[in-house]
PDB file of N, CA and C in Angstrom:
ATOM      1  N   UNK A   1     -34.315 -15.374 -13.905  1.00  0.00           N
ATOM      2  CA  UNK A   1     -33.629 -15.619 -12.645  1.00  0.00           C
ATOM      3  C   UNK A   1     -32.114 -15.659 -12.852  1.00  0.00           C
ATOM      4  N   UNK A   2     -31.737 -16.555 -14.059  1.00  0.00           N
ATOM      5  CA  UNK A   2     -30.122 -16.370 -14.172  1.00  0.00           C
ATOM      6  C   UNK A   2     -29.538 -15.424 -14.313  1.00  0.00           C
ATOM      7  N   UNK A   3     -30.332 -13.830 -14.959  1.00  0.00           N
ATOM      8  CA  UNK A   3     -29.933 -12.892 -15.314  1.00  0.00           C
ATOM      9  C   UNK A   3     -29.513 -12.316 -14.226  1.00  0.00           C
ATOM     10  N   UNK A   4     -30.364 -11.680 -13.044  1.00  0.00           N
ATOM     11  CA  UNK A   4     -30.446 -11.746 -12.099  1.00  0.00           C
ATOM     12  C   UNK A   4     -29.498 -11.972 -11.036  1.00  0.00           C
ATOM     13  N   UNK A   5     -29.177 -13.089 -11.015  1.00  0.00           N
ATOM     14  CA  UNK A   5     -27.988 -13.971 -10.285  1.00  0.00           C
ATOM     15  C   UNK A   5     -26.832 -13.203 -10.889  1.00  0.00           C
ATOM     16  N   UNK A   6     -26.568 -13.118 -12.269  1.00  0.00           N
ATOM     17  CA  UNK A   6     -25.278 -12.576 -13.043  1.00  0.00           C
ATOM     18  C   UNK A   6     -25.699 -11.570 -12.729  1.00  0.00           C
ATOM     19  N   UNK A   7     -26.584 -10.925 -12.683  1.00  0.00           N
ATOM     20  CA  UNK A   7     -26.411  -9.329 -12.566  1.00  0.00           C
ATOM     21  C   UNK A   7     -25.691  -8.666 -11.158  1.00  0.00           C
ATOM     22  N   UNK A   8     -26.219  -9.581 -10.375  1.00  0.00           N
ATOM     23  CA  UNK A   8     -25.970  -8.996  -8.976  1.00  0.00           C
ATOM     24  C   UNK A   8     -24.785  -9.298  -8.836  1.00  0.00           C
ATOM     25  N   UNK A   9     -23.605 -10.592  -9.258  1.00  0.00           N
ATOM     26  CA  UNK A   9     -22.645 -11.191  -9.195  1.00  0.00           C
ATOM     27  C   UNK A   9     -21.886 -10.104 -10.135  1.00  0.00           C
ATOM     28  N   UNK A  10     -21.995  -9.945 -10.817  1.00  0.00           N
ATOM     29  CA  UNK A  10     -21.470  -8.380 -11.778  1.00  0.00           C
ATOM     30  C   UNK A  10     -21.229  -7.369 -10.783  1.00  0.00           C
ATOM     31  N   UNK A  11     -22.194  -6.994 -10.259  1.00  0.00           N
ATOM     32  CA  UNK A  11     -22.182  -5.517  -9.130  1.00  0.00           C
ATOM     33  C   UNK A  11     -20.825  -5.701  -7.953  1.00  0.00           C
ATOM     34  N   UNK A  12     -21.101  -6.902  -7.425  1.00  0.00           N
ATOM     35  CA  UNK A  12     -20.636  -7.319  -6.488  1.00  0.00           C
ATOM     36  C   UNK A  12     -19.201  -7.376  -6.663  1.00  0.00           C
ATOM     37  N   UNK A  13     -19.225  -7.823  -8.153  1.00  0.00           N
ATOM     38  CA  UNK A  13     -17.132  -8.455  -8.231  1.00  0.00           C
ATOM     39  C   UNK A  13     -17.119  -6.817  -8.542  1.00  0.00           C
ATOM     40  N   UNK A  14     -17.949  -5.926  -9.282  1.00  0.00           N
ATOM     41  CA  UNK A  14     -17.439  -4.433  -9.505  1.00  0.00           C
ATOM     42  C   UNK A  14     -17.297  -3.611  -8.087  1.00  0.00           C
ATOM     43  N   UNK A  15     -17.947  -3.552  -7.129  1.00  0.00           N
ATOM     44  CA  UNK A  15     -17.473  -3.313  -6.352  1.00  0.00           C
ATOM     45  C   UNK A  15     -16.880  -3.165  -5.121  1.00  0.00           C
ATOM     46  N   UNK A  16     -16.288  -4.734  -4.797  1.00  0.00           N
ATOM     47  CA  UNK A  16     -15.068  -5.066  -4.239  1.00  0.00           C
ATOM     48  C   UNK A  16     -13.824  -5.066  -5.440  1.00  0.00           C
ATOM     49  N   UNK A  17     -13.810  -5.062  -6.504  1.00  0.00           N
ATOM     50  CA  UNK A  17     -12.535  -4.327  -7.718  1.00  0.00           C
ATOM     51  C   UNK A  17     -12.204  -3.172  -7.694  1.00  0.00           C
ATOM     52  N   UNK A  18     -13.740  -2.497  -7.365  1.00  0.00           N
ATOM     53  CA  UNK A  18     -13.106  -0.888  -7.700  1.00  0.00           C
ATOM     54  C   UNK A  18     -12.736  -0.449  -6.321  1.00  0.00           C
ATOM     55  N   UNK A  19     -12.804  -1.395  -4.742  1.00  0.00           N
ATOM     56  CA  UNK A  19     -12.512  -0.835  -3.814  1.00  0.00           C
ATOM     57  C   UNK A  19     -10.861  -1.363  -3.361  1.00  0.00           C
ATOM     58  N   UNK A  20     -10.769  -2.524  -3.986  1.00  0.00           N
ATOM     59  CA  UNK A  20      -9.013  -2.675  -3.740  1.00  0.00           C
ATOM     60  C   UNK A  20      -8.101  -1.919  -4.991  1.00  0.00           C
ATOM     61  N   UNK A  21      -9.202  -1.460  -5.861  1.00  0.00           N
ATOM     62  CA  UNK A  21      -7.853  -0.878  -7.024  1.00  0.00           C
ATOM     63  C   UNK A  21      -7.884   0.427  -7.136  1.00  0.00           C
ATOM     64  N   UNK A  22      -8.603   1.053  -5.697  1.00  0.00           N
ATOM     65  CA  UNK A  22      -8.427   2.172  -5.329  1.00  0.00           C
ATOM     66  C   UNK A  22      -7.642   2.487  -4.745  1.00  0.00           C
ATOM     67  N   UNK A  23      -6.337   2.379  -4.670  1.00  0.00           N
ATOM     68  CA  UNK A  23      -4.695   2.124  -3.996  1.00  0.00           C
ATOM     69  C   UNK A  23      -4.213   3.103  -4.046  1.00  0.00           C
ATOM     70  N   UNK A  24      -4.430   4.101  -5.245  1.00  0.00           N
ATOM     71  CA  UNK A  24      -4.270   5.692  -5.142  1.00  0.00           C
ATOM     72  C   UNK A  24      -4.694   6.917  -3.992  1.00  0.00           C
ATOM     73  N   UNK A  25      -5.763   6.079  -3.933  1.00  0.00           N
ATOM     74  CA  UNK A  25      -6.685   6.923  -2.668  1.00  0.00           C
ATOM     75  C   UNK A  25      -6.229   6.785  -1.261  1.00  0.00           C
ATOM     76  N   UNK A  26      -6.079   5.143  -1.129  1.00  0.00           N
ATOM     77  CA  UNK A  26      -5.439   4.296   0.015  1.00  0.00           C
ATOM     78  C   UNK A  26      -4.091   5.153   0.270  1.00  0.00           C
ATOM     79  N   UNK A  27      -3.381   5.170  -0.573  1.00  0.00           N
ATOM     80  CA  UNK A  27      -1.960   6.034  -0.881  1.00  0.00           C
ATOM     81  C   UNK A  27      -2.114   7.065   0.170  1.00  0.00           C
ATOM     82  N   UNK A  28      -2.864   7.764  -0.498  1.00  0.00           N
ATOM     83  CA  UNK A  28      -2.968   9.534  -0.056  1.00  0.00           C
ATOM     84  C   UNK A  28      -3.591   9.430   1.039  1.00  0.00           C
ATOM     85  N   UNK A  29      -4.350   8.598   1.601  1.00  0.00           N
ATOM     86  CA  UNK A  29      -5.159   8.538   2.852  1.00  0.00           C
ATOM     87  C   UNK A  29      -3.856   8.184   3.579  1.00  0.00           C
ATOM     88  N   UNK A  30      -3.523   6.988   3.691  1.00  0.00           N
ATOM     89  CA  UNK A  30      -2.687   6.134   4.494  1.00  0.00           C
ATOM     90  C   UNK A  30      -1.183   6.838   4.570  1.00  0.00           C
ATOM     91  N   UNK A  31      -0.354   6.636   3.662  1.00  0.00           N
ATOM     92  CA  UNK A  31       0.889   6.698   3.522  1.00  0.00           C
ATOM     93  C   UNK A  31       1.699   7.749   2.996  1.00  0.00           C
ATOM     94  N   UNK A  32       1.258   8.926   2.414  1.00  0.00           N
ATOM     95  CA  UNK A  32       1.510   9.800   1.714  1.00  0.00           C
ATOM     96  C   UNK A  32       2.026  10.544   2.364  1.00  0.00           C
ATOM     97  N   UNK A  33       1.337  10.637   3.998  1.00  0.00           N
ATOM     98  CA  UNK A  33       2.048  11.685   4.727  1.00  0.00           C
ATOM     99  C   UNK A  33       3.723  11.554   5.085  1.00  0.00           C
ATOM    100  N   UNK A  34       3.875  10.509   5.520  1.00  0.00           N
ATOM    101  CA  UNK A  34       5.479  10.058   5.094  1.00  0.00           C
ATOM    102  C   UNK A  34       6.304   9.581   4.030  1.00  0.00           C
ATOM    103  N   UNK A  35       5.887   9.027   3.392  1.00  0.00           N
ATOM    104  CA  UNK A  35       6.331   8.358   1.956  1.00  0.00           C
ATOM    105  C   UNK A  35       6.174   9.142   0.834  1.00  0.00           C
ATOM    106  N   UNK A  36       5.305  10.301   0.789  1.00  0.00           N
ATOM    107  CA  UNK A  36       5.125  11.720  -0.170  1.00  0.00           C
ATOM    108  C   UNK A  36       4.184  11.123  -1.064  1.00  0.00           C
ATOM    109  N   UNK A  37       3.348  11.811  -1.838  1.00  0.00           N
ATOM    110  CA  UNK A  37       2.450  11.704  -2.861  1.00  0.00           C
ATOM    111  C   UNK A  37       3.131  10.690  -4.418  1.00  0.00           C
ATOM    112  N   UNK A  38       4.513  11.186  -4.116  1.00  0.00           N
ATOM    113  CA  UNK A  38       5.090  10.473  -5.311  1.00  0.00           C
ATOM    114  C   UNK A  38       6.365   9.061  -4.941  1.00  0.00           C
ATOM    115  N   UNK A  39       5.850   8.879  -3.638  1.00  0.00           N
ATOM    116  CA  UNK A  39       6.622   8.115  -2.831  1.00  0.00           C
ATOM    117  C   UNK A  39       8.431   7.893  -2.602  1.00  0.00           C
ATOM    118  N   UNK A  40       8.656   9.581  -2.901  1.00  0.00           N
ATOM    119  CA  UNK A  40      10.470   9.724  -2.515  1.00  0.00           C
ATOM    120  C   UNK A  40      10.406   9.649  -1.271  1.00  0.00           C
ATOM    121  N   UNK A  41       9.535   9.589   0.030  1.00  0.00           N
ATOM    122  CA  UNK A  41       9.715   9.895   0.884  1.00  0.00           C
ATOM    123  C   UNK A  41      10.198  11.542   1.387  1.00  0.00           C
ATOM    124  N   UNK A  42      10.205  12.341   0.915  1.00  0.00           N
ATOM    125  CA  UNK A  42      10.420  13.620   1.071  1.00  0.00           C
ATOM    126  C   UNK A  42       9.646  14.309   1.520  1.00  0.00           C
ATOM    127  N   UNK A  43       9.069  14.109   2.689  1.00  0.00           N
ATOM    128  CA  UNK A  43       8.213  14.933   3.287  1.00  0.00           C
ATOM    129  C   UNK A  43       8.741  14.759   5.090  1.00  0.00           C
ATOM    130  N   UNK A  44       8.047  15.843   5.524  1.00  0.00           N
ATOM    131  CA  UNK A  44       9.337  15.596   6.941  1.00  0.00           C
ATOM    132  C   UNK A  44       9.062  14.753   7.542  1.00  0.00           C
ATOM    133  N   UNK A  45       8.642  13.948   8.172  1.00  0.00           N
ATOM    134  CA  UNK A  45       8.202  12.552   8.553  1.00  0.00           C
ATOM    135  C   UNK A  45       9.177  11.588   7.633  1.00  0.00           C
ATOM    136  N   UNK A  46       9.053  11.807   6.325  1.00  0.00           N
ATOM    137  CA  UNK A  46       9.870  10.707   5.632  1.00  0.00           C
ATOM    138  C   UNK A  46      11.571  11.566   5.922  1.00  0.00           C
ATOM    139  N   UNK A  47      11.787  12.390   5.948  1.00  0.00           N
ATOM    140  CA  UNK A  47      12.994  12.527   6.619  1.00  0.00           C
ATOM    141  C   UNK A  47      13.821  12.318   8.091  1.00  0.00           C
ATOM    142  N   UNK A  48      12.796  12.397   8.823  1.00  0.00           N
ATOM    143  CA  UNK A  48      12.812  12.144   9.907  1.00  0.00           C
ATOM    144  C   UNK A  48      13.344  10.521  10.434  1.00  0.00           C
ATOM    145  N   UNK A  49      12.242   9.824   9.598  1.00  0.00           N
ATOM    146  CA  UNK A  49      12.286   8.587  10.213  1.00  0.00           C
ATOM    147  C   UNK A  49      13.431   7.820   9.081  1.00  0.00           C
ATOM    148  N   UNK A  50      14.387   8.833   8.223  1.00  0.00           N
ATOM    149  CA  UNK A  50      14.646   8.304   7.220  1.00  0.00           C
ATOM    150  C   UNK A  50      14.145   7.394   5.970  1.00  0.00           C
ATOM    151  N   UNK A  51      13.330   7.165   5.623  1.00  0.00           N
ATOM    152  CA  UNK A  51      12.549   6.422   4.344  1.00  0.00           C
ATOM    153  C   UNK A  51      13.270   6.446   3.542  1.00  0.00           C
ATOM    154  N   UNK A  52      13.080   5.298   3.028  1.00  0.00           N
ATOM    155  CA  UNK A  52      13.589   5.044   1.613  1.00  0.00           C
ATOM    156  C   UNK A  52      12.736   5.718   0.338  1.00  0.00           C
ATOM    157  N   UNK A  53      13.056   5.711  -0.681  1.00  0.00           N
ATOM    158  CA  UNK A  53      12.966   6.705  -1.665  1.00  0.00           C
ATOM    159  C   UNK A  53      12.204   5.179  -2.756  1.00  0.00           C
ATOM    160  N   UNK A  54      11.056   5.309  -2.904  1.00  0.00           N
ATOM    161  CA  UNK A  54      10.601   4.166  -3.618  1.00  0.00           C
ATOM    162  C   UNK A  54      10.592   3.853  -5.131  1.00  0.00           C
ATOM    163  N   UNK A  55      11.100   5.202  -5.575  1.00  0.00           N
ATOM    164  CA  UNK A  55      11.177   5.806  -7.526  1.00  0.00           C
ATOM    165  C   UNK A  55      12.861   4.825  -7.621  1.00  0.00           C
ATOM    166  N   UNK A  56      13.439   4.400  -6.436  1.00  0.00           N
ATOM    167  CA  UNK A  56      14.807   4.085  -6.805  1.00  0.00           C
ATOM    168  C   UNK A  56      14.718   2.614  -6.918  1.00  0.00           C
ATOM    169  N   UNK A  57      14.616   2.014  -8.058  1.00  0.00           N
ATOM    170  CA  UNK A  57      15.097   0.499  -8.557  1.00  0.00           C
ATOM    171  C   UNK A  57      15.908  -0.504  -7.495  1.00  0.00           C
ATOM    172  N   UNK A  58      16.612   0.027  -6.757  1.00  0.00           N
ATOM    173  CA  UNK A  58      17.625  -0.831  -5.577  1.00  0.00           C
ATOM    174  C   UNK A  58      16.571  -1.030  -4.884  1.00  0.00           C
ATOM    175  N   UNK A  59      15.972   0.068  -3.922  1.00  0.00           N
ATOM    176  CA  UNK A  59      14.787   0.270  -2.862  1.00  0.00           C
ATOM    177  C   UNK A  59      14.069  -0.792  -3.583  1.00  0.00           C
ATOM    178  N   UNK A  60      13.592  -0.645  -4.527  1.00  0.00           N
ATOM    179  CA  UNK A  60      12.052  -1.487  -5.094  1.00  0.00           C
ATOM    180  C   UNK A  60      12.933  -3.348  -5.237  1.00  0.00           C
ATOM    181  N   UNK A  61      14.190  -3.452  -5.520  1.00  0.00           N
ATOM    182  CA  UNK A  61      15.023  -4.665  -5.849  1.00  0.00           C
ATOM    183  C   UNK A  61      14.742  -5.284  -4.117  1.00  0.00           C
ATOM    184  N   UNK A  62      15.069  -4.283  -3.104  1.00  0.00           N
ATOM    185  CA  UNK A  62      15.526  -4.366  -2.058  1.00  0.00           C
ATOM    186  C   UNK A  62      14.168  -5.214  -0.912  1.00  0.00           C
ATOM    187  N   UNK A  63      13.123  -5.632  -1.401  1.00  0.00           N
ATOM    188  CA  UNK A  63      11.949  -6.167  -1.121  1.00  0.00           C
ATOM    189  C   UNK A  63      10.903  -6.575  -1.944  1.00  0.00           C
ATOM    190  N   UNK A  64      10.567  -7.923  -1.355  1.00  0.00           N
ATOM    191  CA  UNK A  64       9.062  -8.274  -1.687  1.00  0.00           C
ATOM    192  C   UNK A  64       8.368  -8.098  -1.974  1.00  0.00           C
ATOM    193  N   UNK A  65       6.877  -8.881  -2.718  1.00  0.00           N
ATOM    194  CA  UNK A  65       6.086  -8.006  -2.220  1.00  0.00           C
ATOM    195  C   UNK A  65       5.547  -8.548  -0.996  1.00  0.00           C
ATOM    196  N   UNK A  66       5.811  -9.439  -0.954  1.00  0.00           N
ATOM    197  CA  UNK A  66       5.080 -10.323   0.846  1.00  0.00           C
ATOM    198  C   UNK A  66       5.897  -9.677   1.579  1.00  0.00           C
ATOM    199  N   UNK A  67       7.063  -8.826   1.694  1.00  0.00           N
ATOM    200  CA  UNK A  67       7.697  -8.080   2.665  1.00  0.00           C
ATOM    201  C   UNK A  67       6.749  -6.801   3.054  1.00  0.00           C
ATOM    202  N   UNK A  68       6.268  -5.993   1.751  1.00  0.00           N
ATOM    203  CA  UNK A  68       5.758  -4.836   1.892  1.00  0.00           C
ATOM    204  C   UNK A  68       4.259  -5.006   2.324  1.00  0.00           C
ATOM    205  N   UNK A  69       3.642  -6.544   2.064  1.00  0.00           N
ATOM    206  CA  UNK A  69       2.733  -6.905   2.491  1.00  0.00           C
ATOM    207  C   UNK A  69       2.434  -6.750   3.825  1.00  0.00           C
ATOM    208  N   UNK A  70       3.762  -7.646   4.392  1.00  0.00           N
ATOM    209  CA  UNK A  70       3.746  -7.910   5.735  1.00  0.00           C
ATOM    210  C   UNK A  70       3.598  -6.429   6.348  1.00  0.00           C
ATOM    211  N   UNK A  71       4.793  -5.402   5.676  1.00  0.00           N
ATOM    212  CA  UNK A  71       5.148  -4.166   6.356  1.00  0.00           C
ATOM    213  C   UNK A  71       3.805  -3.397   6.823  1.00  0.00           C
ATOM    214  N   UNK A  72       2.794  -3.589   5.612  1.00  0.00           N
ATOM    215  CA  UNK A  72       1.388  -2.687   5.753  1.00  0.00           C
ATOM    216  C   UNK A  72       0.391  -3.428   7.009  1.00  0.00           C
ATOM    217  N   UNK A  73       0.515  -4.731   6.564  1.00  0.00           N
ATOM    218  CA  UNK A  73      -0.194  -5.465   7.816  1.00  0.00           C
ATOM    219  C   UNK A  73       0.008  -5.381   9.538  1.00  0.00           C
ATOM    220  N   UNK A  74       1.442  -5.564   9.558  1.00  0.00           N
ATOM    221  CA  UNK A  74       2.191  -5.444  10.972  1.00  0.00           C
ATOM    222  C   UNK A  74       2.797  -4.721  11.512  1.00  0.00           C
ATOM    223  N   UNK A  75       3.199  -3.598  10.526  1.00  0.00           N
ATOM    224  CA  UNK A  75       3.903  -2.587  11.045  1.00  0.00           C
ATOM    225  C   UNK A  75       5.372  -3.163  10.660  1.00  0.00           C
ATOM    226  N   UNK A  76       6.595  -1.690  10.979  1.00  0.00           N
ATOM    227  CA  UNK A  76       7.930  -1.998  10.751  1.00  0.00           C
ATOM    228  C   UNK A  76       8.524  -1.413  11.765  1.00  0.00           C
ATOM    229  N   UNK A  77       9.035  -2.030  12.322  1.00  0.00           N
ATOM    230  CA  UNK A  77      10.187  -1.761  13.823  1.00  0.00           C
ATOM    231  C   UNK A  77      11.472  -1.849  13.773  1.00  0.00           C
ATOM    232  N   UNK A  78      12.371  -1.169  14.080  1.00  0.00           N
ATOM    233  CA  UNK A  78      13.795  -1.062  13.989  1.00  0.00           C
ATOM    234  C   UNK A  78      14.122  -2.203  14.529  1.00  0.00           C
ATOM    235  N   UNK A  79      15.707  -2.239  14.461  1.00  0.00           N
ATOM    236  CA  UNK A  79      16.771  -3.545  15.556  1.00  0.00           C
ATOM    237  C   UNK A  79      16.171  -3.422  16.881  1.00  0.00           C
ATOM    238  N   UNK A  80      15.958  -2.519  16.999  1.00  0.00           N
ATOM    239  CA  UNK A  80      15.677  -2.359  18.684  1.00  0.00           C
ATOM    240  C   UNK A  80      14.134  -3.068  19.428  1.00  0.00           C
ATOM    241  N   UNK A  81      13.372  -3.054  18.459  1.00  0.00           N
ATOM    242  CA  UNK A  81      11.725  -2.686  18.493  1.00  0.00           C
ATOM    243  C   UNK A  81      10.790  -2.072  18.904  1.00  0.00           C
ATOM    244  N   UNK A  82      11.861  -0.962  18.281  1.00  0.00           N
ATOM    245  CA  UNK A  82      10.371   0.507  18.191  1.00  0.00           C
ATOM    246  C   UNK A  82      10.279   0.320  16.967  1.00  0.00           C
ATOM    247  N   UNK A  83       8.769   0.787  17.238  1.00  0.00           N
ATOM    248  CA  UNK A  83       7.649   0.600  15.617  1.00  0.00           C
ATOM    249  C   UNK A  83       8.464   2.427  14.950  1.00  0.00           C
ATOM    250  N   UNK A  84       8.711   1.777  13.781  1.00  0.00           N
ATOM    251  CA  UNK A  84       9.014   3.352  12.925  1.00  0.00           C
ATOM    252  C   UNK A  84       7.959   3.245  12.221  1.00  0.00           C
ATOM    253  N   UNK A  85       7.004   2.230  11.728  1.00  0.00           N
ATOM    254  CA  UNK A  85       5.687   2.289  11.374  1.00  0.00           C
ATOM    255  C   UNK A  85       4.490   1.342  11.293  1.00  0.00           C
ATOM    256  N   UNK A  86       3.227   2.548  11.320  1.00  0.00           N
ATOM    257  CA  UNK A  86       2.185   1.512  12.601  1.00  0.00           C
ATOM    258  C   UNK A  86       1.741   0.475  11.358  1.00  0.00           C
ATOM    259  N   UNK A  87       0.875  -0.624  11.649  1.00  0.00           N
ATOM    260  CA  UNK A  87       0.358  -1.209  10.448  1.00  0.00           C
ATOM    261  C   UNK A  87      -1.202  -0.701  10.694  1.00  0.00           C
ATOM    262  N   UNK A  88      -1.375  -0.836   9.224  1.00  0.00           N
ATOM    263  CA  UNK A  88      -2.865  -0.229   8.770  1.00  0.00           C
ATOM    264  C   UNK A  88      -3.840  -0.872   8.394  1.00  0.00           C
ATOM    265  N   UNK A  89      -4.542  -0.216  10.072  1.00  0.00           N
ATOM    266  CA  UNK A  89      -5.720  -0.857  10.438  1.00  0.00           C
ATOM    267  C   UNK A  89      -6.976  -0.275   8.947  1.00  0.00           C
ATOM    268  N   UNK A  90      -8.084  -1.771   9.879  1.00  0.00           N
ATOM    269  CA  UNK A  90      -8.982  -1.671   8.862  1.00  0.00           C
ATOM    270  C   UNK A  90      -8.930  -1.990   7.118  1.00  0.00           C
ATOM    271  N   UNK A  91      -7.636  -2.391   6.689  1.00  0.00           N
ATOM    272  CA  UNK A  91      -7.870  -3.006   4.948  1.00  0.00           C
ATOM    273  C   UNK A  91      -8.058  -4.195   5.032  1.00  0.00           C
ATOM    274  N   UNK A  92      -8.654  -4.307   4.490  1.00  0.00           N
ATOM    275  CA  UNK A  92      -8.729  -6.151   3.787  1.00  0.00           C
ATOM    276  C   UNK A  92      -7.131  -6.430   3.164  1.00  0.00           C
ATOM    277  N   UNK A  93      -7.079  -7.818   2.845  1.00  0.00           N
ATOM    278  CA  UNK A  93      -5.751  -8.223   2.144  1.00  0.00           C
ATOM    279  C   UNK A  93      -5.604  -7.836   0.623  1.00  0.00           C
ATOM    280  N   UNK A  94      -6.866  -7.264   0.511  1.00  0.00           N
ATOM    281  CA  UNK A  94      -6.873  -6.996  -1.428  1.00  0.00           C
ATOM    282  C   UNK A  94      -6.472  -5.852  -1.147  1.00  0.00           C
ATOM    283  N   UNK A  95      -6.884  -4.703  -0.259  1.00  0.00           N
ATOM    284  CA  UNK A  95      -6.406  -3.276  -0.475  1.00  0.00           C
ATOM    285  C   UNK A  95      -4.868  -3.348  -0.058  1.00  0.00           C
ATOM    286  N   UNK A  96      -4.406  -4.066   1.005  1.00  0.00           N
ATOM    287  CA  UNK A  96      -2.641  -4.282   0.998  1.00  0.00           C
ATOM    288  C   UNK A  96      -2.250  -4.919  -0.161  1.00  0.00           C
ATOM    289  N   UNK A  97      -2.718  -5.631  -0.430  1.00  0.00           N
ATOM    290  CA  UNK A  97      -1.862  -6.249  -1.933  1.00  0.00           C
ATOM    291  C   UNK A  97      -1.677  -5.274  -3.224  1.00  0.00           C
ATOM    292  N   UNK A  98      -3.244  -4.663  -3.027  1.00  0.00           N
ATOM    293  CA  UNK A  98      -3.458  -3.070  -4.131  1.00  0.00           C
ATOM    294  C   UNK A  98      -2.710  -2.358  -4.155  1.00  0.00           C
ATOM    295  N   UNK A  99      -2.128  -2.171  -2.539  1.00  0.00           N
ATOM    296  CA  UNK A  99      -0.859  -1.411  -2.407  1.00  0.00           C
ATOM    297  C   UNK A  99       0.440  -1.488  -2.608  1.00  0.00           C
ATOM    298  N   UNK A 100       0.813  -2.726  -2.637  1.00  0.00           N
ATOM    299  CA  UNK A 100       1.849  -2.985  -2.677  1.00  0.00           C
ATOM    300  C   UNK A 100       2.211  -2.649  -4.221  1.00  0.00           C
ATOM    301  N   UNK A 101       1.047  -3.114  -5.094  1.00  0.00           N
ATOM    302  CA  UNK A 101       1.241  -3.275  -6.826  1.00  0.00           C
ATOM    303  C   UNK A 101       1.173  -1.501  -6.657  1.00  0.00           C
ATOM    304  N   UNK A 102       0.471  -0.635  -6.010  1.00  0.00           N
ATOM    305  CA  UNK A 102       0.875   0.506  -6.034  1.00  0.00           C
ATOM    306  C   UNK A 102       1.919   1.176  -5.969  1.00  0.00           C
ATOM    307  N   UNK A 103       2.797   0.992  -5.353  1.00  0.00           N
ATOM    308  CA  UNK A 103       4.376   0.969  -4.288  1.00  0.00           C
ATOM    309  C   UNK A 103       5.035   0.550  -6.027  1.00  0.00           C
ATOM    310  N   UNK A 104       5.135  -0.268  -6.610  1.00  0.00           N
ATOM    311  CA  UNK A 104       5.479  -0.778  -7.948  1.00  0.00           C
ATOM    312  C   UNK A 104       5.831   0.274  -8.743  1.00  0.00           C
ATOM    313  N   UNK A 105       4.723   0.914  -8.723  1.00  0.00           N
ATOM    314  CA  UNK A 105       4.355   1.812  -9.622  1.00  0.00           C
ATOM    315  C   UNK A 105       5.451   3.080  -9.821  1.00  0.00           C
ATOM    316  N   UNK A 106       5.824   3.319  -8.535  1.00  0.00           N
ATOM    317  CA  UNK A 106       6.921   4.468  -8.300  1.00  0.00           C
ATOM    318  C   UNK A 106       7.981   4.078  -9.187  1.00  0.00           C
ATOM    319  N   UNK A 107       8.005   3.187  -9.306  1.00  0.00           N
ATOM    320  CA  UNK A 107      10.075   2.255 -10.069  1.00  0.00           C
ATOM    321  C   UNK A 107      10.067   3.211 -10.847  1.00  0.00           C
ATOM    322  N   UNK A 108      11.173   3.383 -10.926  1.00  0.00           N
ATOM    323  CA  UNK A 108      11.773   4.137 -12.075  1.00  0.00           C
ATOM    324  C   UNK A 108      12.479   3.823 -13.195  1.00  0.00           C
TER     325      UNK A 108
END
């Protein structure tokens, strides 16, 4: 029976792990279309709406991660408050947090 119990408790932490530290995927699903595959923002959407360039050390200095948290959760709206971007529906707080340590990753 204890085996059992651990076994299934094994499965379980494996896969809710392998579904928030799938942040790569989340990436390319979610954000890629503006923020680019390698997150310069260089794609026309990320020119458009101006984006910051996330490979640049200032940009990455320049926030949180409970900022970028917030950003994925609620969206980001100019001075004015228009949304320049929507927040993304449907993650749990592990796949935004996944992301954010993703977003990391760009530093240069």
């Amino acid at each position: 029976m204890k085996r059992l119990v651990l076994a299934s408790a094994m499965l379980v932490s494996l896969a809710v792990g392998a579904r928030a530290t799938d942040a790569s995927a989340l990436w390319g699903d979610q954000c890629a279309k503006c923020h680019g595959e390698d997150g310069k923002g260089d794609t026309k959407m990320g020119h458009k709406l101006n984006i910051k360039d996330f490979t640049d050390a200032a940009v990455q200095a320049g926030f949180t991660d409970e900022d970028g948290f917030k950003a994925i959760k609620e969206g980001v709206a100019d001075k004015n408050g228009k949304m320049r971007m929507k927040p993304i529906e449907g993650l749990t707080d592990e796949d935004m947090k996944a992301l954010v340590k993703y977003v990391r990753t760009f530093k240069k």
